[in-house]
C-alpha atoms as a PDB file:
ATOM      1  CA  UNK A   1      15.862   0.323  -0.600  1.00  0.00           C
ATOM      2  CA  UNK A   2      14.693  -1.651   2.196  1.00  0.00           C
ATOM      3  CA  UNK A   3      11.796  -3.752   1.628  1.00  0.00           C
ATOM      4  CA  UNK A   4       8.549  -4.348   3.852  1.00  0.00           C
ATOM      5  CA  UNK A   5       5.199  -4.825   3.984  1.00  0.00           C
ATOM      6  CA  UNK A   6       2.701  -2.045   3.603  1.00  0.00           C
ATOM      7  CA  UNK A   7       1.291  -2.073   6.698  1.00  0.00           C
ATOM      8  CA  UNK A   8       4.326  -1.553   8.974  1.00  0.00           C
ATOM      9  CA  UNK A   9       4.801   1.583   6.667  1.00  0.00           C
ATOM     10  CA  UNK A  10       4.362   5.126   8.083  1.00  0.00           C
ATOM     11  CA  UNK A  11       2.520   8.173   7.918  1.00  0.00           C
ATOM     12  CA  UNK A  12       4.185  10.349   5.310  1.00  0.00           C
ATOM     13  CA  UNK A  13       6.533   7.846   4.434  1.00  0.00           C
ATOM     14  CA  UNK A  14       6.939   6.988   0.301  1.00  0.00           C
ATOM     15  CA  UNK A  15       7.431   3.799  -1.212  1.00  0.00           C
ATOM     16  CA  UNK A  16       6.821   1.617  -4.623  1.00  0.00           C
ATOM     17  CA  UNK A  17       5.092  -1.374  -4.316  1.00  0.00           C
ATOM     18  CA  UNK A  18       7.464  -4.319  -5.713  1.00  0.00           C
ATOM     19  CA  UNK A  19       4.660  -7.044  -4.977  1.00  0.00           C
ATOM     20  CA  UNK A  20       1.875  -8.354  -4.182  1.00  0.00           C
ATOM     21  CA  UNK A  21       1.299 -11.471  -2.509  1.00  0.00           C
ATOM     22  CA  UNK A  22      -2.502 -12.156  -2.654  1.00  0.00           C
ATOM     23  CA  UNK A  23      -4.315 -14.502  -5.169  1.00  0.00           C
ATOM     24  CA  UNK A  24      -7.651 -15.056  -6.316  1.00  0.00           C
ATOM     25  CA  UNK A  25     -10.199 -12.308  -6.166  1.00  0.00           C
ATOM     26  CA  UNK A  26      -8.516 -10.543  -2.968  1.00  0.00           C
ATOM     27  CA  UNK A  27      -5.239  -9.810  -5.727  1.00  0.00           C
ATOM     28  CA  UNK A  28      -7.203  -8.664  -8.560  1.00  0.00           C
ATOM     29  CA  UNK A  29      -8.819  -6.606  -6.447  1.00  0.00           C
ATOM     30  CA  UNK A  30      -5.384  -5.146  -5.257  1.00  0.00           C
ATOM     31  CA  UNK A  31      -4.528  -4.826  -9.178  1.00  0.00           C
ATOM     32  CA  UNK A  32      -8.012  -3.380 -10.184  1.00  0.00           C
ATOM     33  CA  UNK A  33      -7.623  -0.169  -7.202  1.00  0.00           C
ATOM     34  CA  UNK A  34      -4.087   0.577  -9.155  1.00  0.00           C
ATOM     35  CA  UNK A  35      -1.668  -1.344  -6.835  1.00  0.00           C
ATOM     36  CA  UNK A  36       0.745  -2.950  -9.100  1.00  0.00           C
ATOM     37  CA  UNK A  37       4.347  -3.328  -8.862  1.00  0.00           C
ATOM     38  CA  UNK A  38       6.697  -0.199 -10.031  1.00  0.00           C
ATOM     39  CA  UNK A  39       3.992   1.977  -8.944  1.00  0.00           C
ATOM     40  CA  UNK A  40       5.084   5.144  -6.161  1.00  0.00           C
ATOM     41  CA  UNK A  41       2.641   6.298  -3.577  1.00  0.00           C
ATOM     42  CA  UNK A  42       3.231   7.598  -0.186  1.00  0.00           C
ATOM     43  CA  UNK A  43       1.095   7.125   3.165  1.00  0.00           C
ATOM     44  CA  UNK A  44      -1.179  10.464   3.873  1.00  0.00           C
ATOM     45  CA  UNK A  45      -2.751   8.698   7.119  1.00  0.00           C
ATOM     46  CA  UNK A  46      -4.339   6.473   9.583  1.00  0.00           C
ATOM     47  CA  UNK A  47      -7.549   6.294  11.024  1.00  0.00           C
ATOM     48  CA  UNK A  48      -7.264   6.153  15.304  1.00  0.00           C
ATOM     49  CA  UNK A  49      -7.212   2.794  15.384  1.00  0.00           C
ATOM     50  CA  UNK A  50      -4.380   2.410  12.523  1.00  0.00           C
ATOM     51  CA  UNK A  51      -7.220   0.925  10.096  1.00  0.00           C
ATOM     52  CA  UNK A  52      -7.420   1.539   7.256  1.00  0.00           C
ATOM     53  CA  UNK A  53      -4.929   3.463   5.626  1.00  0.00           C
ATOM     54  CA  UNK A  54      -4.940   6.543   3.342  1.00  0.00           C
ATOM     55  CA  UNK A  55      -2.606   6.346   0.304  1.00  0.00           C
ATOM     56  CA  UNK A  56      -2.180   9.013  -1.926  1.00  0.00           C
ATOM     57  CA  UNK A  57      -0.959   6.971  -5.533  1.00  0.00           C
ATOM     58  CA  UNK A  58      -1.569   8.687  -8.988  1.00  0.00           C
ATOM     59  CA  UNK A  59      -3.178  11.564  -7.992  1.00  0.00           C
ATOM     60  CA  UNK A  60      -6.195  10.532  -5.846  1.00  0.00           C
ATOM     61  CA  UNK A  61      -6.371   9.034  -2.548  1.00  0.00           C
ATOM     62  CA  UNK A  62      -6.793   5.436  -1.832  1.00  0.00           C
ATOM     63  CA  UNK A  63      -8.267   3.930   1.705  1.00  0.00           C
ATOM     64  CA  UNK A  64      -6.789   0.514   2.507  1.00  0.00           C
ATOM     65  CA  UNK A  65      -7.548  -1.882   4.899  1.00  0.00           C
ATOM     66  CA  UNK A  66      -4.682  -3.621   6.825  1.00  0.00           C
ATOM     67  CA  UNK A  67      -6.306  -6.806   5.842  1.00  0.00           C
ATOM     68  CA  UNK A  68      -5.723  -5.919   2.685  1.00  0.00           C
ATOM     69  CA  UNK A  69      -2.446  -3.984   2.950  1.00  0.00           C
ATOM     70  CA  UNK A  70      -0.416  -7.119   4.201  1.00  0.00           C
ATOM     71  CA  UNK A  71      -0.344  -8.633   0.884  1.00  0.00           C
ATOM     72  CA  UNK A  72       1.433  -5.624  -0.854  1.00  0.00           C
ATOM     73  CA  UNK A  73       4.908  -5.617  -0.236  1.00  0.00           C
ATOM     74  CA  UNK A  74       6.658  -2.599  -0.870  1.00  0.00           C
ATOM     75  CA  UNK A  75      10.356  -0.796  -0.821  1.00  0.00           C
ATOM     76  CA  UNK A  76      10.753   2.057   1.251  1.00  0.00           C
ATOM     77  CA  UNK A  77      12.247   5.294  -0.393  1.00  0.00           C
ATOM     78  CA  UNK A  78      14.713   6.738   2.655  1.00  0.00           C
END
């Protein structure tokens, strides 16, 4: 599986995150909305502007800003 960051992903396109890059408050943050490595999501959307982005991980939706997205890095299920 090719791996990227989150942000570059695309709408309707699944993934697992396999890390995330940010420290300090900004990663447990990450952690604490469910983002940790092994986990499978896929992108349900973008606002117009590409920011933020809708994930749909374990059953609920999850807005994301790209601020915030370019610490996850993920690989890309074809």
């Amino acid at each position: 599986m090719a791996q990227i960051n989150l942000r570059q992903m695309a709408v309707n396109q699944q993934g697992v995150i396999a890390a995330i890059k940010a420290d300090g408050e900004l990663g447990r943050r990450i952690r604490d909305m469910g983002l940790v490595p092994g986990t499978e999501f896929s992108v349900r959307g973008r606002a117009p502007l590409k920011d933020p982005v809708a994930l749909r991980i374990m059953g609920f939706t999850l807005s994301l800003r790209n601020n915030e997205a370019d610490h996850i890095e993920v690989e890309v299920k074809e």
